[in-house]
Protein backbone atom coordinates (compact mmCIF):
# COMPACT_ATOMS: atom_id res chain seq x y z
CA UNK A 1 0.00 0.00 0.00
CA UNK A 2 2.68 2.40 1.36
CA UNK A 3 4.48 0.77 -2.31
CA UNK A 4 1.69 2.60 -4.39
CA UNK A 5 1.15 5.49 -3.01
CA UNK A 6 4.47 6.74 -2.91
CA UNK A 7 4.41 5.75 -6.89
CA UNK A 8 1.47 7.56 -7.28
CA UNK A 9 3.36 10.58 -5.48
CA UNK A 10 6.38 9.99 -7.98
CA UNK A 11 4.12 10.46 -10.67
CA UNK A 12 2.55 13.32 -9.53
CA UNK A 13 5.44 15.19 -9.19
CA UNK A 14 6.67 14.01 -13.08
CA UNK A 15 4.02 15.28 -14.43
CA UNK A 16 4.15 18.54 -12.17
CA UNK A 17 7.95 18.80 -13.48
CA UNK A 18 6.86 18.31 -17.25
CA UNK A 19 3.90 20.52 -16.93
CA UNK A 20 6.67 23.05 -15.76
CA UNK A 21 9.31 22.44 -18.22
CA UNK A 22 6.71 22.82 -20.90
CA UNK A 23 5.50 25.88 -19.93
CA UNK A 24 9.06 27.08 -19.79
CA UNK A 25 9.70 25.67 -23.17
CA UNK A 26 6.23 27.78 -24.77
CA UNK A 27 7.27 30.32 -23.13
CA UNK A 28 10.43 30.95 -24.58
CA UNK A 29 9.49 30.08 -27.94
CA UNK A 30 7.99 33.26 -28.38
CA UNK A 31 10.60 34.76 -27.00
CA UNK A 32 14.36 35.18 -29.65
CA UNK A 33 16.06 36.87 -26.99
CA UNK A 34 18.04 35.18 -25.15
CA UNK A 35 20.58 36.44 -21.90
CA UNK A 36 24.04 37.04 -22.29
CA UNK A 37 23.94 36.50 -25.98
CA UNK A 38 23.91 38.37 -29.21
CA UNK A 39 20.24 37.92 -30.52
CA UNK A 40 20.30 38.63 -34.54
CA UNK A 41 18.17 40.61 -36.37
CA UNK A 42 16.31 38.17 -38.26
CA UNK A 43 15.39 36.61 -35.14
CA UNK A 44 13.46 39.20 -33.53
CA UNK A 45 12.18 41.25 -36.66
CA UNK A 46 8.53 41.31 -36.51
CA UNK A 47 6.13 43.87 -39.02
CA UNK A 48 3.60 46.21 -37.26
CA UNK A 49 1.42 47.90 -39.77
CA UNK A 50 0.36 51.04 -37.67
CA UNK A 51 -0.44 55.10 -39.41
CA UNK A 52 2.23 57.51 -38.68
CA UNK A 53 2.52 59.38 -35.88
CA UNK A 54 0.35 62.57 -36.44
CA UNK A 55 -2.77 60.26 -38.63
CA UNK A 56 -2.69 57.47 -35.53
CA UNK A 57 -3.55 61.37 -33.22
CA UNK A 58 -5.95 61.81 -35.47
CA UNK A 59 -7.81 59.23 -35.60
CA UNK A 60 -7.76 59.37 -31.51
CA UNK A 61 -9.16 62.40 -32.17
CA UNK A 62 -12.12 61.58 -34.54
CA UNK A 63 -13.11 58.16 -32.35
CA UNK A 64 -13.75 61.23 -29.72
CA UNK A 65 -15.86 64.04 -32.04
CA UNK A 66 -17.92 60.93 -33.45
CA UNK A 67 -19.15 60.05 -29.78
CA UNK A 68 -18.23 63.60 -28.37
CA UNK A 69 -21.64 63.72 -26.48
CA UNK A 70 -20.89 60.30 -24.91
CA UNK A 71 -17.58 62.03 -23.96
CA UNK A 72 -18.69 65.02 -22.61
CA UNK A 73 -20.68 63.45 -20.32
CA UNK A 74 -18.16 61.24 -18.88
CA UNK A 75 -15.55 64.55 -18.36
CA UNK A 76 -18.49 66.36 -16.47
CA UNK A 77 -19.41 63.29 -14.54
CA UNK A 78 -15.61 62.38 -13.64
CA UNK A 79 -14.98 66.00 -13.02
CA UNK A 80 -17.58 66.80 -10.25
CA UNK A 81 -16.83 63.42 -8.65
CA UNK A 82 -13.43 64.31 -8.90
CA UNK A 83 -13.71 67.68 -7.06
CA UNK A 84 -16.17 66.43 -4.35
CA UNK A 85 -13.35 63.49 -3.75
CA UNK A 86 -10.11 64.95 -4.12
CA UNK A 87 -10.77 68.89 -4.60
CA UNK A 88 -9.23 71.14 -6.75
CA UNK A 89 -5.74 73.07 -7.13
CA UNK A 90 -5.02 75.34 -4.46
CA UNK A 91 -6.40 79.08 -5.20
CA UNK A 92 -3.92 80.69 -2.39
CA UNK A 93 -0.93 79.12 -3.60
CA UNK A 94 -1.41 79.61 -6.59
CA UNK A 95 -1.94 82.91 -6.19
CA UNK A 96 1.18 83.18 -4.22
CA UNK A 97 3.28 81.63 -6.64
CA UNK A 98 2.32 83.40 -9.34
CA UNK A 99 3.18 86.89 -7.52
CA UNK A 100 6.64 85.51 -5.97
CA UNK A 101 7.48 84.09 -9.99
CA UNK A 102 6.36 87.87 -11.21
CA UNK A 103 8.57 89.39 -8.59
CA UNK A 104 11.59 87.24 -9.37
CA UNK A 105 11.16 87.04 -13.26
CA UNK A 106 11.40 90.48 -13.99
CA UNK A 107 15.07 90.26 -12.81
CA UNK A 108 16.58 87.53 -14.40
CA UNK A 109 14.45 87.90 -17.43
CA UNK A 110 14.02 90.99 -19.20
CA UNK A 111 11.70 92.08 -22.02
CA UNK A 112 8.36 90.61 -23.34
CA UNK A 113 10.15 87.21 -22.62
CA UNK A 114 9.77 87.44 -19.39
CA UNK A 115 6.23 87.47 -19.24
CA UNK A 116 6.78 84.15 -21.50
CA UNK A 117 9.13 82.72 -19.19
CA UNK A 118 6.76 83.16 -16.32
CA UNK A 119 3.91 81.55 -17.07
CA UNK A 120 6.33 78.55 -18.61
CA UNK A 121 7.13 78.69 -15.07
CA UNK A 122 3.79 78.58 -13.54
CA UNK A 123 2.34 76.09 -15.64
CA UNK A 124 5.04 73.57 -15.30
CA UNK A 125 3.86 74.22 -11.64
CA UNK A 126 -0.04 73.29 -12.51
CA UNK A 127 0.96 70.59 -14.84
CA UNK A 128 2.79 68.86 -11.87
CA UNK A 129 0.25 69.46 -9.13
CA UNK A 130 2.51 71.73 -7.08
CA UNK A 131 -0.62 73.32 -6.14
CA UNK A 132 -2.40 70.44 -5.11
CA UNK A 133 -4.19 70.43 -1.54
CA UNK A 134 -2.76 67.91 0.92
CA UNK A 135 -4.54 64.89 0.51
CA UNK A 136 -5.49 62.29 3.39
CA UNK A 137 -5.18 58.75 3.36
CA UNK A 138 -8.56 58.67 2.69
CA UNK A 139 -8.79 60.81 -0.28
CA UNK A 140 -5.56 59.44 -1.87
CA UNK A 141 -7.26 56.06 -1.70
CA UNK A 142 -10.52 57.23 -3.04
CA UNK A 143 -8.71 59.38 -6.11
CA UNK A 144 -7.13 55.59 -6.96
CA UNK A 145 -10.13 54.09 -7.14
CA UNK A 146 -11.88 56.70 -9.07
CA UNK A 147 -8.76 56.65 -11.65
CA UNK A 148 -9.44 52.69 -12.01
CA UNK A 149 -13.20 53.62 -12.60
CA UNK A 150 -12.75 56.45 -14.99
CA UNK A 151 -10.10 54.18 -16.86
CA UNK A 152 -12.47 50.88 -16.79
CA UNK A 153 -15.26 53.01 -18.27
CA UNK A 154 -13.48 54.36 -20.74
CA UNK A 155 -12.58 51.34 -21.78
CA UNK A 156 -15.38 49.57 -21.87
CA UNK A 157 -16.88 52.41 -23.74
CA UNK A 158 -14.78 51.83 -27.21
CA UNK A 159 -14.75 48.52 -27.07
CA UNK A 160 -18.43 48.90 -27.50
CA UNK A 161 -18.32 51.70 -30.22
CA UNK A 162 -15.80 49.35 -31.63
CA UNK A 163 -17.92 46.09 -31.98
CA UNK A 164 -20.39 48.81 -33.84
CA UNK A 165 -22.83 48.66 -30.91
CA UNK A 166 -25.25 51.81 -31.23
CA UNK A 167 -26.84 53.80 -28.11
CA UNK A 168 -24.15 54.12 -26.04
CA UNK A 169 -25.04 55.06 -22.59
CA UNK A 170 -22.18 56.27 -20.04
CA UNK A 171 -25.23 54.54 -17.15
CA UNK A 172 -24.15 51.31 -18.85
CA UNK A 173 -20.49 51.75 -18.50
CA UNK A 174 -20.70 52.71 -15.02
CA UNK A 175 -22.68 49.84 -14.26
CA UNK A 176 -20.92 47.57 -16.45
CA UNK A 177 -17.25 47.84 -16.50
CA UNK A 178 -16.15 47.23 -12.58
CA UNK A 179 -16.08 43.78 -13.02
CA UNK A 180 -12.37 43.43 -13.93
CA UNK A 181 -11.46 46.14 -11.32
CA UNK A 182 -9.55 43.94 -8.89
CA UNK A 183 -8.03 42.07 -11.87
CA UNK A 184 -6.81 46.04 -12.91
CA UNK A 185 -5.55 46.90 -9.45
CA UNK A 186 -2.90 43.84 -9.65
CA UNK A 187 -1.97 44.37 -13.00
CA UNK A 188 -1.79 48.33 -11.76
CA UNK A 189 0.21 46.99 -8.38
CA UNK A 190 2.58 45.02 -10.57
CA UNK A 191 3.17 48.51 -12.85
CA UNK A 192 3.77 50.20 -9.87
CA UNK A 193 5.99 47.49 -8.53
CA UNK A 194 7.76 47.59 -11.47
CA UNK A 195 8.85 51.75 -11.23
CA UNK A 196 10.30 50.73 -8.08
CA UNK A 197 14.08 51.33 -10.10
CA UNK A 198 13.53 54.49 -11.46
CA UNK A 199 12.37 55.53 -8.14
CA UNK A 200 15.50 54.54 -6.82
CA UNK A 201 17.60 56.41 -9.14
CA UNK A 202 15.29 59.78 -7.63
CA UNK A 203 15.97 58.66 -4.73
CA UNK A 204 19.73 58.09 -5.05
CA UNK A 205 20.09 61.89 -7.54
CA UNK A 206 18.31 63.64 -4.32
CA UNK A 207 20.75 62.04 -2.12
CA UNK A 208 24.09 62.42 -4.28
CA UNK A 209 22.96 65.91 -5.07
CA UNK A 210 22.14 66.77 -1.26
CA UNK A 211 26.24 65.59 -0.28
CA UNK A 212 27.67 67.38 -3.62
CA UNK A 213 29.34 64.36 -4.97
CA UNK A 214 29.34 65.26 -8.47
CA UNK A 215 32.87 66.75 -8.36
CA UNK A 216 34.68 63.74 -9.08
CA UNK A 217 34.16 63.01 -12.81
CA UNK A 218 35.01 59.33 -12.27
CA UNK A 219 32.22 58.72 -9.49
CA UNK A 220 29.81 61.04 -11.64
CA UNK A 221 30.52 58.86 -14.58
CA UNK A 222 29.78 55.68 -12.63
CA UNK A 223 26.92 57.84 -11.13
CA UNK A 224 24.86 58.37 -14.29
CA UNK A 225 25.42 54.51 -15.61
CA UNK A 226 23.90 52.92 -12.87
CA UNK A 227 20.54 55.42 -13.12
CA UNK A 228 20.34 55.06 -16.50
CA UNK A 229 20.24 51.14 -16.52
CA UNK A 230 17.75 51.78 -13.30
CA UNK A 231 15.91 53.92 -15.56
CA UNK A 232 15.62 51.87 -18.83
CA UNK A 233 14.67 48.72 -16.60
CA UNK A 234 12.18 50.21 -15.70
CA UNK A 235 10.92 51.67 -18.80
CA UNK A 236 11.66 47.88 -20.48
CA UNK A 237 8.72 46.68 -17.96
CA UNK A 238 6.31 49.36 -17.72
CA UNK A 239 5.91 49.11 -21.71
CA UNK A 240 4.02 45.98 -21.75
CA UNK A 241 2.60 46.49 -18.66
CA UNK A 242 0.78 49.50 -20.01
CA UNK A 243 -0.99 47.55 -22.88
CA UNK A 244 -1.76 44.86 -19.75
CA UNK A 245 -3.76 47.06 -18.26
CA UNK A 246 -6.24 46.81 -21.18
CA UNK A 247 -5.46 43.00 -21.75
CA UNK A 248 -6.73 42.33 -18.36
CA UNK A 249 -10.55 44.34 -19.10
CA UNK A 250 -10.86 41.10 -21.04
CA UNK A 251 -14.11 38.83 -19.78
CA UNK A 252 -12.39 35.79 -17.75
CA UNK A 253 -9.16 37.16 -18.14
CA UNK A 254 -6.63 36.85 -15.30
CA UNK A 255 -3.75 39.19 -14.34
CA UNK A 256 -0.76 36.60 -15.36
CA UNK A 257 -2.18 35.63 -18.00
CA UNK A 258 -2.78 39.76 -19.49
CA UNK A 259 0.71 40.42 -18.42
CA UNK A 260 1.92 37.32 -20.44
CA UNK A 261 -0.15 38.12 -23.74
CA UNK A 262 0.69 41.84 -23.38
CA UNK A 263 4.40 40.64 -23.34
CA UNK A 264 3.72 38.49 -26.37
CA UNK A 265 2.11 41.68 -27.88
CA UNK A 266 5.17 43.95 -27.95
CA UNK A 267 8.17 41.14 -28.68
CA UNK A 268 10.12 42.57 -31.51
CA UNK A 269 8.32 45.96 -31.17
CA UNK A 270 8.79 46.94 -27.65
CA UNK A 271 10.66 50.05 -28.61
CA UNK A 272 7.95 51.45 -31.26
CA UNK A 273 5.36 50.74 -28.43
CA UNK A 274 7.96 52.82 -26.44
CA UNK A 275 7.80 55.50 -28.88
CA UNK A 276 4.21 55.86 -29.09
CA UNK A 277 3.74 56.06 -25.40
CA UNK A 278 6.23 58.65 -25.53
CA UNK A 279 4.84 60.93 -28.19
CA UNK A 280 1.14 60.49 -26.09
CA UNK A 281 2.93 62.21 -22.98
CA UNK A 282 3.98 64.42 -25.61
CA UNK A 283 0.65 65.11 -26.70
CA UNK A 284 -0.46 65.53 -23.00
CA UNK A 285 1.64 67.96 -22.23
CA UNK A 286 1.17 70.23 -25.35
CA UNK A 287 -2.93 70.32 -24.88
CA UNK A 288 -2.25 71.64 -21.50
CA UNK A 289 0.08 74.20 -22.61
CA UNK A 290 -2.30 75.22 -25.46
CA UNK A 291 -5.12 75.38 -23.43
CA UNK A 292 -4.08 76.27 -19.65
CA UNK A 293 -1.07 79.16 -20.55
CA UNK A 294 -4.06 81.46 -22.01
CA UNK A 295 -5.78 80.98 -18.54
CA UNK A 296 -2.65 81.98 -16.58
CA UNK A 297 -2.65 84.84 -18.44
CA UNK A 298 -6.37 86.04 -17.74
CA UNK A 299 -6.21 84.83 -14.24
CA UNK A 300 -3.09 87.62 -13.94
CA UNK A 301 -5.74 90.66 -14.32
CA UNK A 302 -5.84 91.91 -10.61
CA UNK A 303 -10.04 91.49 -10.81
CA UNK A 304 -9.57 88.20 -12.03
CA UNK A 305 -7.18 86.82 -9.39
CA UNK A 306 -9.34 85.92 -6.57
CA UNK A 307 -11.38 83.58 -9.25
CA UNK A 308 -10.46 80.19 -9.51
CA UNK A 309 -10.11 80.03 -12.99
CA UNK A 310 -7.04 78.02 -13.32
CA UNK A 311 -8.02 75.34 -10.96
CA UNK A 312 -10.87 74.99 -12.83
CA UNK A 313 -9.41 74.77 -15.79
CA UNK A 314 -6.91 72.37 -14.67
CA UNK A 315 -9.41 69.73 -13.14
CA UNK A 316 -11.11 69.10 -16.89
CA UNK A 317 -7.75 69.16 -18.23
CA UNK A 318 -7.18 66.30 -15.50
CA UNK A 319 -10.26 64.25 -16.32
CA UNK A 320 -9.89 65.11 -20.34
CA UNK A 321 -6.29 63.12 -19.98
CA UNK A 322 -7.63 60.03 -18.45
CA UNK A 323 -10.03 60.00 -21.30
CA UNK A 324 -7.31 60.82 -24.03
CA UNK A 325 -4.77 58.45 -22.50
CA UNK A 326 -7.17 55.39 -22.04
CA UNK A 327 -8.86 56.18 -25.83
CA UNK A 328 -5.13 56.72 -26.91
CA UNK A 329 -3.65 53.24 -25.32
CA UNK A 330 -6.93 51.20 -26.62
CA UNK A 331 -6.19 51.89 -30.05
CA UNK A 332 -2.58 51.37 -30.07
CA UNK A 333 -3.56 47.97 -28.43
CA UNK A 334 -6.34 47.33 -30.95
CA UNK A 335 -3.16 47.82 -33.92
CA UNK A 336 -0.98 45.39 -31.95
CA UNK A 337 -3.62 42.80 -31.67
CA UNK A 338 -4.76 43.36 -35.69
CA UNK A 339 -1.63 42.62 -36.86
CA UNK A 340 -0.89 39.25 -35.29
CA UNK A 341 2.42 38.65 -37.23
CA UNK A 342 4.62 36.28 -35.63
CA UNK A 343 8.28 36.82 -34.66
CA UNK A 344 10.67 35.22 -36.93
């Protein structure tokens, strides 16, 4: 008896081990590279049929205008929720700032430039949330969660307009799209797990910086190295983790499994995704500037400065990213996934 089940156990465990090693083997099948070796071209060239830069914008853009009442309706919605939540910019210090960067600009800068200069310098201020009130556990907890709605809704959202479905109503995504939200908040935990390197190269400037150790050239050298590789590993991860998080909206899809099919997604094309992600922070950051310097400059007319106008503005810019970003990812998820080409 004792004979048999201990053979039973054996066998068990074999096929546990094979199960493994095949796995392994499927694994790295789709996978040319290979470490500590030179991985050729031909090995890891794979097509990607996707518009150019500036037509793939655009036609972020028109999926928007063709469903723009849709859209409005989720910026208003996310935007009061938003501000009962987590509030809005600071009025006071913003108002301070602005008068202690007019005080100070004038001197180093002189001319119409300065004006320029100035509100450069305030709105790299807004843009970062320098402004932004101190939030409590609470809040910073609840302004999470509302991000993984928004971004769920969204979502949810074009991958109805893109099945063709007609009568879109923002109720039904609401009511509809929280389903994969812890699935989301793991693959979101694992993104955030994954910046841990570039935070440590923050950390580790602010601390070389705070000593003044940058006057050896040797140990400067050495310095910058080490961030950058902190920096690209980092950037390596987060690429296909990005895509993941819309892998993962799938129905009966599990976080390992999105992470491992978003990696399969960007093999051989990890820097283009790279690129494209790059040019939408790009993107980001030049609709604020268009749209939030003009405000600065009305909100500088001494009847206008007690009016929250910036803040304001600021807080739709806010919820108008989370809807370009998520519309913005989807597609470029939607290219990877039409063109299914194989690596070589």
């Amino acid at each position: 008896m004792a004979k048999k089940k201990q053979a039973k156990n054996q066998s068990k465990l074999q096929e546990t081990i094979s199960s493994i090693k095949k796995r392994r083997s499927d694994f790295l099948k789709g996978r040319p590279h290979r470490s500590f070796r030179l991985t050729r071209r031909r090995d890891y060239k794979r097509s990607w049929q996707i518009p150019g830069y500036w037509s793939f914008t655009n036609e972020v853009w028109y999926l928007l205008l063709s469903n723009k009442w849709l859209f409005t309706k989720f910026i208003v919605f996310y935007s009061v929720l938003s501000f009962l939540i987590v509030g809005w910019l600071s009025q006071d210090n913003f108002t301070l700032l602005n008068k202690t960067v007019n005080q100070l600009g004038g001197d180093v800068v002189a001319g119409e430039l300065s004006g320029m200069v100035q509100n450069l310098a305030v709105f790299a201020g807004v843009f970062s949330g320098a402004f932004s009130q101190n939030l409590s556990d609470a809040q910073q907890l609840y302004s999470g969660l509302l991000f993984l709605l928004g971004w769920l809704t969204i979502v949810w959202l074009i991958r109805q307009i893109m099945a063709g479905h007609k009568n879109i109503k923002l109720r039904d995504g609401l009511y509809s799209s929280g389903s994969p939200l812890l699935s989301t908040f793991l693959v979101l935990l694992v993104l955030l797990v994954q910046l841990v390197p570039f935070a440590l190269a923050l950390i580790a400037y602010g601390a070389a910086d705070s000593v003044d150790v940058f006057s050896d050239a040797l140990f400067t050298t050495l310095f910058w190295i080490v961030e950058l590789l902190l920096v690209v590993i980092s950037v390596y991860w987060i690429t296909s983790t990005t895509l993941a998080l819309v892998v993962v909206t799938l129905p009966g899809m599990y976080p390992l499994r999105a992470l491992k099919a978003s990696s399969d997604l960007v093999i051989g094309r990890r820097l283009r995704v790279l690129y494209r992600l790059a040019w939408l922070g790009l993107t980001v950051i030049c609709i604020w500037a268009i749209i939030i310097l003009p405000f600065i400059f009305i909100n500088q007319i001494s009847w206008l400065a007690a009016v929250p106008i910036v803040p304001m503005v600021a807080l739709l810019l806010t919820t108008f990213t989370v809807l370009w970003s998520s519309s913005y990812i989807y597609l470029l998820y939607r290219k990877l996934v039409s063109d299914d080409t194989p690596t070589a």
